[in-house]
Protein backbone atom coordinates (compact mmCIF):
# COMPACT_ATOMS: atom_id res chain seq x y z
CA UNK A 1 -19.16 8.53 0.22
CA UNK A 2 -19.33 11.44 -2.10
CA UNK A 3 -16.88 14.93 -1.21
CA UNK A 4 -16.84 18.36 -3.15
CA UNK A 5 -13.53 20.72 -2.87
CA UNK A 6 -15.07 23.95 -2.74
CA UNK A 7 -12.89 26.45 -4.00
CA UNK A 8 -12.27 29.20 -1.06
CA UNK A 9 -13.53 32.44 -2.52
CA UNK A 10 -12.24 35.74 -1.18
CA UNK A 11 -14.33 37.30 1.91
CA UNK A 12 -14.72 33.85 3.01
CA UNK A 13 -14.55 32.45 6.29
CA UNK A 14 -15.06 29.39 8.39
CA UNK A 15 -18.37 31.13 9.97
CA UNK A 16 -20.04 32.31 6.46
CA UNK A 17 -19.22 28.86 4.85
CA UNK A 18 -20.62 27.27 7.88
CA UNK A 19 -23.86 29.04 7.60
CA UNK A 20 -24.41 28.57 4.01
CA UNK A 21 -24.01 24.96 4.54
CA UNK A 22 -26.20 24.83 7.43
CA UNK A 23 -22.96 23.21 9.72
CA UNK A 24 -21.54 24.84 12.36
CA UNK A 25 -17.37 26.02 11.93
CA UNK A 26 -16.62 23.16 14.43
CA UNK A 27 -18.11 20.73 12.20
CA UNK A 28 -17.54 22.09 9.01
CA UNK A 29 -13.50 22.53 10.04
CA UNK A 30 -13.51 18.96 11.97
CA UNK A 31 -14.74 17.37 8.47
CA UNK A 32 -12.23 18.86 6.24
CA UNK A 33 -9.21 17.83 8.57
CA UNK A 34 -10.10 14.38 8.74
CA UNK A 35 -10.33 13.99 5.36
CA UNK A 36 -7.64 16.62 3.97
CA UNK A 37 -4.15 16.19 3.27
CA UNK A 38 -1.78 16.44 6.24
CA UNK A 39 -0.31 19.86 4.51
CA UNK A 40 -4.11 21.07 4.31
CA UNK A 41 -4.70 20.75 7.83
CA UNK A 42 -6.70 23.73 9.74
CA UNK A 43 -5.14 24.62 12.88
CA UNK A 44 -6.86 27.41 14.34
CA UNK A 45 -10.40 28.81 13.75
CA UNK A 46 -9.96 30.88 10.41
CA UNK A 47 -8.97 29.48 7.40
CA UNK A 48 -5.40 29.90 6.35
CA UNK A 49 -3.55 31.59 4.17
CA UNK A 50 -3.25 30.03 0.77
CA UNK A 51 -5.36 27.11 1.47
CA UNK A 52 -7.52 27.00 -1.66
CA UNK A 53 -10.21 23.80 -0.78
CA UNK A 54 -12.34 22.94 1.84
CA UNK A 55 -13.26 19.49 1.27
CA UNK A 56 -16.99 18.82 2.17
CA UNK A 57 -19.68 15.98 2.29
CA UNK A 58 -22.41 16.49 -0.73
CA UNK A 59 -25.74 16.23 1.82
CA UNK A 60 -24.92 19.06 3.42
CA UNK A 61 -26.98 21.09 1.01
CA UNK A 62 -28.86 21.58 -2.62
CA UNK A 63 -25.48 22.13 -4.45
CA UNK A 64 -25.55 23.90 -7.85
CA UNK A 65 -23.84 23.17 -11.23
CA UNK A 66 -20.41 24.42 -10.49
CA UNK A 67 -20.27 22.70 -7.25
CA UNK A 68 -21.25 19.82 -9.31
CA UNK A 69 -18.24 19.64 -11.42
CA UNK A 70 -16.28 19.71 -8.51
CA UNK A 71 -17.89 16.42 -7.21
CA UNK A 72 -15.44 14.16 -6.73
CA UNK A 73 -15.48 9.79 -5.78
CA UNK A 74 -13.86 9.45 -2.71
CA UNK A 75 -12.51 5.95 -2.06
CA UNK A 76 -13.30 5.52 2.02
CA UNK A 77 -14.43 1.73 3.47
CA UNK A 78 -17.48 2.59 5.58
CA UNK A 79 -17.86 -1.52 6.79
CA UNK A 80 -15.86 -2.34 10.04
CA UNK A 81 -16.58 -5.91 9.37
CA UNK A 82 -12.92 -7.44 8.46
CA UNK A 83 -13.10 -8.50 4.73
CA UNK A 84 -11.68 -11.52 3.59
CA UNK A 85 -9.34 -12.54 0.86
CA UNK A 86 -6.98 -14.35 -1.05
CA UNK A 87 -3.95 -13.72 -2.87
CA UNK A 88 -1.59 -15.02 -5.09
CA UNK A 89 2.34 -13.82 -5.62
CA UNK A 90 4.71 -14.53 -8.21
CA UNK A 91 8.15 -13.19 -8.41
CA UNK A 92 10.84 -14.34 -11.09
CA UNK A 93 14.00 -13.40 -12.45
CA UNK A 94 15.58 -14.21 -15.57
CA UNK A 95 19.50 -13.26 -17.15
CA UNK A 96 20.07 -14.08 -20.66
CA UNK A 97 16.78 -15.72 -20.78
CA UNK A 98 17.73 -18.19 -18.17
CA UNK A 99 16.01 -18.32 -14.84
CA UNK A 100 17.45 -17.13 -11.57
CA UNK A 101 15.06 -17.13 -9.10
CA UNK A 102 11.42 -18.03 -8.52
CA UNK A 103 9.57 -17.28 -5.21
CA UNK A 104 5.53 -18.00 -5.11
CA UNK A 105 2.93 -17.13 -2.03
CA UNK A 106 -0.41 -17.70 -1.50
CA UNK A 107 -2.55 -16.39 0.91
CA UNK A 108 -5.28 -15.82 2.49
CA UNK A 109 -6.07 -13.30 4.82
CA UNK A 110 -8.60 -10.96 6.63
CA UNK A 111 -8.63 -6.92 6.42
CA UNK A 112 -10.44 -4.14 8.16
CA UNK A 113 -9.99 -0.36 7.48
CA UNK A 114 -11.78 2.20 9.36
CA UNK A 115 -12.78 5.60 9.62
CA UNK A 116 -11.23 6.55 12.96
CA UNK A 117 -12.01 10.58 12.75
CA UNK A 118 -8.00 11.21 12.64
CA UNK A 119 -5.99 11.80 9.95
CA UNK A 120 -4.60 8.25 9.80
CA UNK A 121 -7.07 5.82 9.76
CA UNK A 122 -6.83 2.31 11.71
CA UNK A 123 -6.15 -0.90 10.15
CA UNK A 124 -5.95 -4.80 10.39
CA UNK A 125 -4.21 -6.83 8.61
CA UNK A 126 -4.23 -10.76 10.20
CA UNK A 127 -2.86 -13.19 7.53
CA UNK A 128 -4.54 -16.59 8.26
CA UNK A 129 -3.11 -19.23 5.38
CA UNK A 130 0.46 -18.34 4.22
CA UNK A 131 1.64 -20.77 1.69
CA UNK A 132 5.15 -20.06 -0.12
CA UNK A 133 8.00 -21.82 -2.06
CA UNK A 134 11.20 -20.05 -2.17
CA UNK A 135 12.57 -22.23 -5.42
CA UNK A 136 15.32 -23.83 -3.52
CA UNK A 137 13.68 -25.95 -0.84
CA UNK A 138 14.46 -23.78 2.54
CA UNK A 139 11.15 -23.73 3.30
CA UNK A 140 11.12 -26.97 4.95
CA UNK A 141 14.63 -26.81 5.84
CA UNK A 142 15.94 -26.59 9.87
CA UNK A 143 12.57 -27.73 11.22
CA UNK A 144 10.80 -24.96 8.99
CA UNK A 145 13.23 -22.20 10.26
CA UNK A 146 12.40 -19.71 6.96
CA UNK A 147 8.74 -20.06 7.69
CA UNK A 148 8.40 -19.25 11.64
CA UNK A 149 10.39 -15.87 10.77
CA UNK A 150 7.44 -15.35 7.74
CA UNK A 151 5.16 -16.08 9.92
CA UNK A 152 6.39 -13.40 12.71
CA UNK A 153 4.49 -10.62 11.32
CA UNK A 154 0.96 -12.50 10.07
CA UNK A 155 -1.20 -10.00 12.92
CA UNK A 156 -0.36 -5.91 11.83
CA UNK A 157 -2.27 -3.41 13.33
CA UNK A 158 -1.39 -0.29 11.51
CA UNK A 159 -2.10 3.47 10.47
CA UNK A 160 -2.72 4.22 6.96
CA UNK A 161 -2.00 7.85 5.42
CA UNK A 162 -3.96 9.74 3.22
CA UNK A 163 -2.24 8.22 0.18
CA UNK A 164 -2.65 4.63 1.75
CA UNK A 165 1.24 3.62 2.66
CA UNK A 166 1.84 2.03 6.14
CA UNK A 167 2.56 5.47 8.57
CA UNK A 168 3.00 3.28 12.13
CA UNK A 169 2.52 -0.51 13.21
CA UNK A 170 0.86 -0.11 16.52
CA UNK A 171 1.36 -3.78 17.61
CA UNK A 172 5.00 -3.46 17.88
CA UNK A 173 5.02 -4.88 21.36
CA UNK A 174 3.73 -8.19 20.53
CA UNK A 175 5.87 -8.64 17.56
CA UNK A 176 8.87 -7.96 20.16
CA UNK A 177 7.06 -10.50 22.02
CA UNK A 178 6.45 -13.04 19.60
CA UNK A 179 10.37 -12.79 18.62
CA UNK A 180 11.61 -13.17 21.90
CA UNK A 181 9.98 -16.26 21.71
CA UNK A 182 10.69 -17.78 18.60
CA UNK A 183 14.79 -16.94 19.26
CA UNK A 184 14.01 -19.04 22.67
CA UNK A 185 12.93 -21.89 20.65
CA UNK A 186 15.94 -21.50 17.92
CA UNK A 187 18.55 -21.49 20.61
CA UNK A 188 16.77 -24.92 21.87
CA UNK A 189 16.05 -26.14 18.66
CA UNK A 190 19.01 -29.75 18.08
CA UNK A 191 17.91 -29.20 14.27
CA UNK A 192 19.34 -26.11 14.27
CA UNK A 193 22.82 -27.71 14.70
CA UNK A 194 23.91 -27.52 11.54
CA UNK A 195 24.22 -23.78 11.09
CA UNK A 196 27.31 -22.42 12.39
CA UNK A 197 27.26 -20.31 15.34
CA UNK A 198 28.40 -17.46 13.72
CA UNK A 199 25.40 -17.61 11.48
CA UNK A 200 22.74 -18.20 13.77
CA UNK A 201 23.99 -15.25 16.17
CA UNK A 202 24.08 -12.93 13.02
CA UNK A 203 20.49 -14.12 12.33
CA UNK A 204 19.50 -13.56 16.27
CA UNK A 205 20.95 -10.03 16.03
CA UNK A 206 19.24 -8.97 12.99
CA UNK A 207 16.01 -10.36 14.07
CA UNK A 208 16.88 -8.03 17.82
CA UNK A 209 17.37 -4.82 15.07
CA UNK A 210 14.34 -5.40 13.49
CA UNK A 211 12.01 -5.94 16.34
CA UNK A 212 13.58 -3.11 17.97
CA UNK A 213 10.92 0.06 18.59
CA UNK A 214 13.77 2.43 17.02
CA UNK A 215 13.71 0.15 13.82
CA UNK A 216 12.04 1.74 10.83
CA UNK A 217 9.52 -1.13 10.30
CA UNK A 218 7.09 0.95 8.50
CA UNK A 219 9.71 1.40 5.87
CA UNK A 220 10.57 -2.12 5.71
CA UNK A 221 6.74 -2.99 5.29
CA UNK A 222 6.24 -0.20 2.60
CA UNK A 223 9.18 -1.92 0.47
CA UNK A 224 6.78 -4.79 0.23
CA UNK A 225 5.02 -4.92 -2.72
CA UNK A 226 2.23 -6.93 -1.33
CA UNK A 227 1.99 -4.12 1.57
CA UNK A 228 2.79 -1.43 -0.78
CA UNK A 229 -0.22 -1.96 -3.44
CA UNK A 230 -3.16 -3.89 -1.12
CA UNK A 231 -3.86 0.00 0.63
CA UNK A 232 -2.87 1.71 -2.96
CA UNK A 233 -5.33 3.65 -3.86
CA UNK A 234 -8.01 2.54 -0.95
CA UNK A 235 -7.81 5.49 1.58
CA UNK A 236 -7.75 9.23 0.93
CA UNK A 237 -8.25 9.91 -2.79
CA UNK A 238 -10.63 12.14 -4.95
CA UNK A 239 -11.60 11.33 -8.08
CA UNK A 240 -13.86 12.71 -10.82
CA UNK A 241 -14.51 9.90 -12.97
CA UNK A 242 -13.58 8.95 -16.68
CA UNK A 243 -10.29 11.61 -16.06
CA UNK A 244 -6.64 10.27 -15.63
CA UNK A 245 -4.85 11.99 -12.83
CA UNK A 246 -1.16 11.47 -12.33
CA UNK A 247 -0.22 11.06 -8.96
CA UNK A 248 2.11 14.06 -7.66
CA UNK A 249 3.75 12.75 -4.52
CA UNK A 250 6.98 10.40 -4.14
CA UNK A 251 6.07 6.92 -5.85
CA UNK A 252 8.36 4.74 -6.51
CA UNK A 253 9.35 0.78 -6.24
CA UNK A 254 12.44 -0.88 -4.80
CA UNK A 255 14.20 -2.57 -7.21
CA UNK A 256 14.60 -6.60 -7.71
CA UNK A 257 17.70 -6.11 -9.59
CA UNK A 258 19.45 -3.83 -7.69
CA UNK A 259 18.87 -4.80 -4.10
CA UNK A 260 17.63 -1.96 -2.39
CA UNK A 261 17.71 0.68 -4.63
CA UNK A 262 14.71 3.20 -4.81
CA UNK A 263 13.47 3.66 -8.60
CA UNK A 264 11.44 6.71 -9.11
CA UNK A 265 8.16 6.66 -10.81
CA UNK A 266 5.91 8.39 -13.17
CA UNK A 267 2.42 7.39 -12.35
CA UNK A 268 -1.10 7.86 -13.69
CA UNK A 269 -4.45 6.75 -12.64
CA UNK A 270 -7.77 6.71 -14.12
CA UNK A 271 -10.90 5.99 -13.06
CA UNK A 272 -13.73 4.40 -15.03
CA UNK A 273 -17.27 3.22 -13.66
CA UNK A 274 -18.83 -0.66 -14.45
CA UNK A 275 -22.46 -0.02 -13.91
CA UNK A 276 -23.16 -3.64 -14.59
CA UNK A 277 -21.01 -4.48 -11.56
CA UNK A 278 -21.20 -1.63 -9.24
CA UNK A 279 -17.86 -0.95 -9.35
CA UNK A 280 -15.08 1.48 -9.98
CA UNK A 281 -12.33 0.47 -11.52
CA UNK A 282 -9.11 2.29 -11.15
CA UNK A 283 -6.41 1.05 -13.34
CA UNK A 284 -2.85 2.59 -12.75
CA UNK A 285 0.04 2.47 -14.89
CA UNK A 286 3.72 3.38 -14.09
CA UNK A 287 7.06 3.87 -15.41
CA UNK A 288 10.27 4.87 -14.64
CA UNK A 289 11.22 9.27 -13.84
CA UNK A 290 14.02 9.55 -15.91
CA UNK A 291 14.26 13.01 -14.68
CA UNK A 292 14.56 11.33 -11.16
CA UNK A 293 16.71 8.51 -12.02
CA UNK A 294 20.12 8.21 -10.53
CA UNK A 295 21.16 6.39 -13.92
CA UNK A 296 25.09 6.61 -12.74
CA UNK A 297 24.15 4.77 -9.82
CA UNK A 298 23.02 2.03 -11.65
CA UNK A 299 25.43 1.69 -14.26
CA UNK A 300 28.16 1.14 -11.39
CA UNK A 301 26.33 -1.43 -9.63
CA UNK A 302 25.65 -3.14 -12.86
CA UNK A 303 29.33 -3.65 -13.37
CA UNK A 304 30.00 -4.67 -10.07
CA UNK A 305 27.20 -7.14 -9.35
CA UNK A 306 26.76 -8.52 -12.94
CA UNK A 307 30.11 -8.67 -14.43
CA UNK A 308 29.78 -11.90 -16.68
CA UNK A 309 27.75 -9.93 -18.74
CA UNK A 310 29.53 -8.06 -21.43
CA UNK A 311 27.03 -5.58 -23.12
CA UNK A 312 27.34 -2.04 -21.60
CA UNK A 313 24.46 -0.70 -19.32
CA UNK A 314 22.06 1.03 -22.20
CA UNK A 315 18.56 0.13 -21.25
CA UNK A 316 16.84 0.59 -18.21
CA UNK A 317 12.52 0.69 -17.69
CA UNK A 318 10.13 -0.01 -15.18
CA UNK A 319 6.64 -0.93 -16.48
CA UNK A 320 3.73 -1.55 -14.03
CA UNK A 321 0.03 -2.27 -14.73
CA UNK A 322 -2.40 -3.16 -11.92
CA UNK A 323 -6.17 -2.67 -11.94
CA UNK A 324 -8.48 -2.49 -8.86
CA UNK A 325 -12.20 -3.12 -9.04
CA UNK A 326 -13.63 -1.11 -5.49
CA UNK A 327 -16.95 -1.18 -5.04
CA UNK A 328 -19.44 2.22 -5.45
CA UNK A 329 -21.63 1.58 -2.28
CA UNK A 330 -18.99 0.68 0.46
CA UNK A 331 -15.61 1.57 -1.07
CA UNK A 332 -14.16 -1.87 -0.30
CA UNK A 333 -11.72 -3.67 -2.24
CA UNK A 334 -13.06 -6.59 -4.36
CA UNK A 335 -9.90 -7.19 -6.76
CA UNK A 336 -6.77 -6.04 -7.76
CA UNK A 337 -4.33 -7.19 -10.48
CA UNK A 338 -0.69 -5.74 -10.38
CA UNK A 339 1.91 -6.56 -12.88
CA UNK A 340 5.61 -5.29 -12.17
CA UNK A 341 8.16 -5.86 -14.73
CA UNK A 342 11.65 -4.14 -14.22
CA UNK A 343 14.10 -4.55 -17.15
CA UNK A 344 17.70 -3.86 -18.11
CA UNK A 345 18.75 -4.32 -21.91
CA UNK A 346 17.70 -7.22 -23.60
CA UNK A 347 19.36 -9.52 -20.95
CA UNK A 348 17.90 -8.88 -17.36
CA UNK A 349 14.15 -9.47 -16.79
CA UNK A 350 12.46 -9.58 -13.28
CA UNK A 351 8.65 -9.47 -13.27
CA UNK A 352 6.69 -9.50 -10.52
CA UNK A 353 2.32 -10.10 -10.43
CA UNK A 354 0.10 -10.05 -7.23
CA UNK A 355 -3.55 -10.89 -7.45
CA UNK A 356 -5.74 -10.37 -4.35
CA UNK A 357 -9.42 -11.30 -4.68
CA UNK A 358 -12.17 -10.80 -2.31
CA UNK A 359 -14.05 -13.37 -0.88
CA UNK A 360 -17.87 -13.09 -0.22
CA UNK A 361 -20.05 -15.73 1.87
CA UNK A 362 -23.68 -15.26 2.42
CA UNK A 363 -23.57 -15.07 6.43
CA UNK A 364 -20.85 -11.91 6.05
CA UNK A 365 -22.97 -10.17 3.22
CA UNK A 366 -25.74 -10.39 6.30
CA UNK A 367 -23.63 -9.37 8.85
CA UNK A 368 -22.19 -6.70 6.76
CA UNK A 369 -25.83 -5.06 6.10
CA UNK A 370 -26.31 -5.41 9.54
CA UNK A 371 -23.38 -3.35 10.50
CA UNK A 372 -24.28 -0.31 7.98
């Protein structure tokens, strides 16, 4: 799908605009909200004050040159058919060049994203092979204790916003359910012995907070980067292509070295188009606000949490590269290469690099067609 912003001109109104489009204000107002930033929004039946875009389909009419430089990719999966794909997750931590911590995950798993006709369009997310190995050998530990809770959360059904982070996980209920009934099965479980009481009842009540419908889960899932980058930059984003465009709302990354802590982030996107493959390719590229950076809360955690290490807290950078290949006809996801690397000084490296790849069979290319 291709969009225009037309530029709001004085004298205009809903009715006039309407008319030259050949639309009706219904329509015309009904398009631009469900495609529009939630601030951009049209409440009533004139426009409002200070809005300067309407954001409009290009078949509506013969448009001329200067609506032409206004016209603008617009990254929107039209296929309800759930796509399918696989990814691969490396995390890894290193201090003074020794390693720390290594976690892989593989994957493979099924996605759908439609066009609902609200501002927050529906998704699917159902996670069908989840391979991992946490570097220390709990995976298999307690009758395969660390892998049930992974597994709690394999079905999402979620709301996207405009800028593709998670707004609401509508399954909530189940997830309750399924927890209820995996802390049934841990309370019965005689291989769960060996874990002191304590323990297991701290585990029980944290899994009771986080299955809880006041819990923020949508914030939890958001911290993910696997969560955080498969939507980023699917749903809700205008593009003229061959420009760079840096992103202007809150972006930022949650840091592996610093458990928990926010980092802000300068980010810029640009767009490029592979004939030869169909595709756009949208290759982002991040780094750390230092305007935004709460450097003194850094530098105090750093001497608390790492105090073996004598040099003072000097250096601190973010640096992420990730490409996405989407494809021109249906807007759907066919790869996407992330690489995170988060560093302080010379002596503290954790990098992080997700690869999902779509995969195609013949019998869903059919079904596919059939469904457009």
């Amino acid at each position: 799908m291709q969009l225009i912003r037309y530029t709001i001109k004085k004298g205009d109104t809903l009715e006039k605009i309407a008319s030259e489009r050949n639309t009706t204000p219904i329509r015309l107002k009904n398009f631009h909200n469900t495609h529009c930033d939630f601030q951009d929004l049209i409440l009533e039946n004139e426009i409002p004050r200070g809005l300067e875009f309407l954001i409009m389909e290009t078949g509506q009419k013969e448009f001329s040159d200067e609506d032409e430089k206004e016209m603008q990719i617009f990254f929107l999966p039209k296929s309800k058919v759930p796509q399918t794909y696989t990814s691969s997750h490396l995390t890894e931590i290193e201090i003074n060049n020794v390693p720390l911590a290594t976690f892989t995950q593989n994957q493979e798993f099924n996605l759908s994203i439609e066009e609902s006709g609200i501002i927050y369009p529906f998704c699917t997310l159902q996670i069908t092979k989840n391979d991992f190995d946490d570097g220390i050998g709990l995976k298999g530990e307690f009758g395969g204790l660390l892998e049930s809770v992974v597994r709690l959360k394999d079905y999402l059904e979620l709301n996207l916003t405009p800028h593709g982070t998670i707004y609401r996980v509508e399954n909530r209920k189940q997830l309750r359910e399924k927890w209820e009934k995996l802390k049934e099965d841990l309370k019965n479980n005689p291989l769960l012995s060996e874990i002191p009481s304590s323990q297991m009842q701290e585990m029980i009540e944290k899994g009771d907070q986080e299955f809880s419908n006041s819990y923020p889960l949508e914030e939890e899932l958001n911290k993910s980067v696997f969560h955080s980058y498969l939507f980023f930059p699917l749903y809700g984003r205008m593009f003229l292509p061959e420009k760079t465009y840096e992103m202007q709302q809150d972006h930022h990354l949650i840091s592996m070295l610093f458990s928990g802590e926010r980092i802000p982030l300068r980010t810029t996107l640009t767009i490029t188009e592979d004939k030869e493959a169909n595709e756009y390719l949208v290759k982002v590229e991040s780094q750390v606000n230092k305007v935004l950076l709460d450097r003194n809360t850094l530098q105090q955690r750093y001497k608390e949490e790492y105090p073996f290490l004598k040099d003072a807290f000097d250096r601190y950078d973010v640096l992420i590269n990730a490409m996405y290949a989407i494809g021109k006809e249906d807007s759907i996801l066919n790869f996407a290469d992330i690489q995170i690397e988060e560093l302080v000084n010379n002596n503290m490296n954790a990098f992080q690099r997700l690869e999902i790849e779509r995969i195609v069979s013949e019998n869903k290319s059919e079904e596919e067609n059939k469904d457009e």
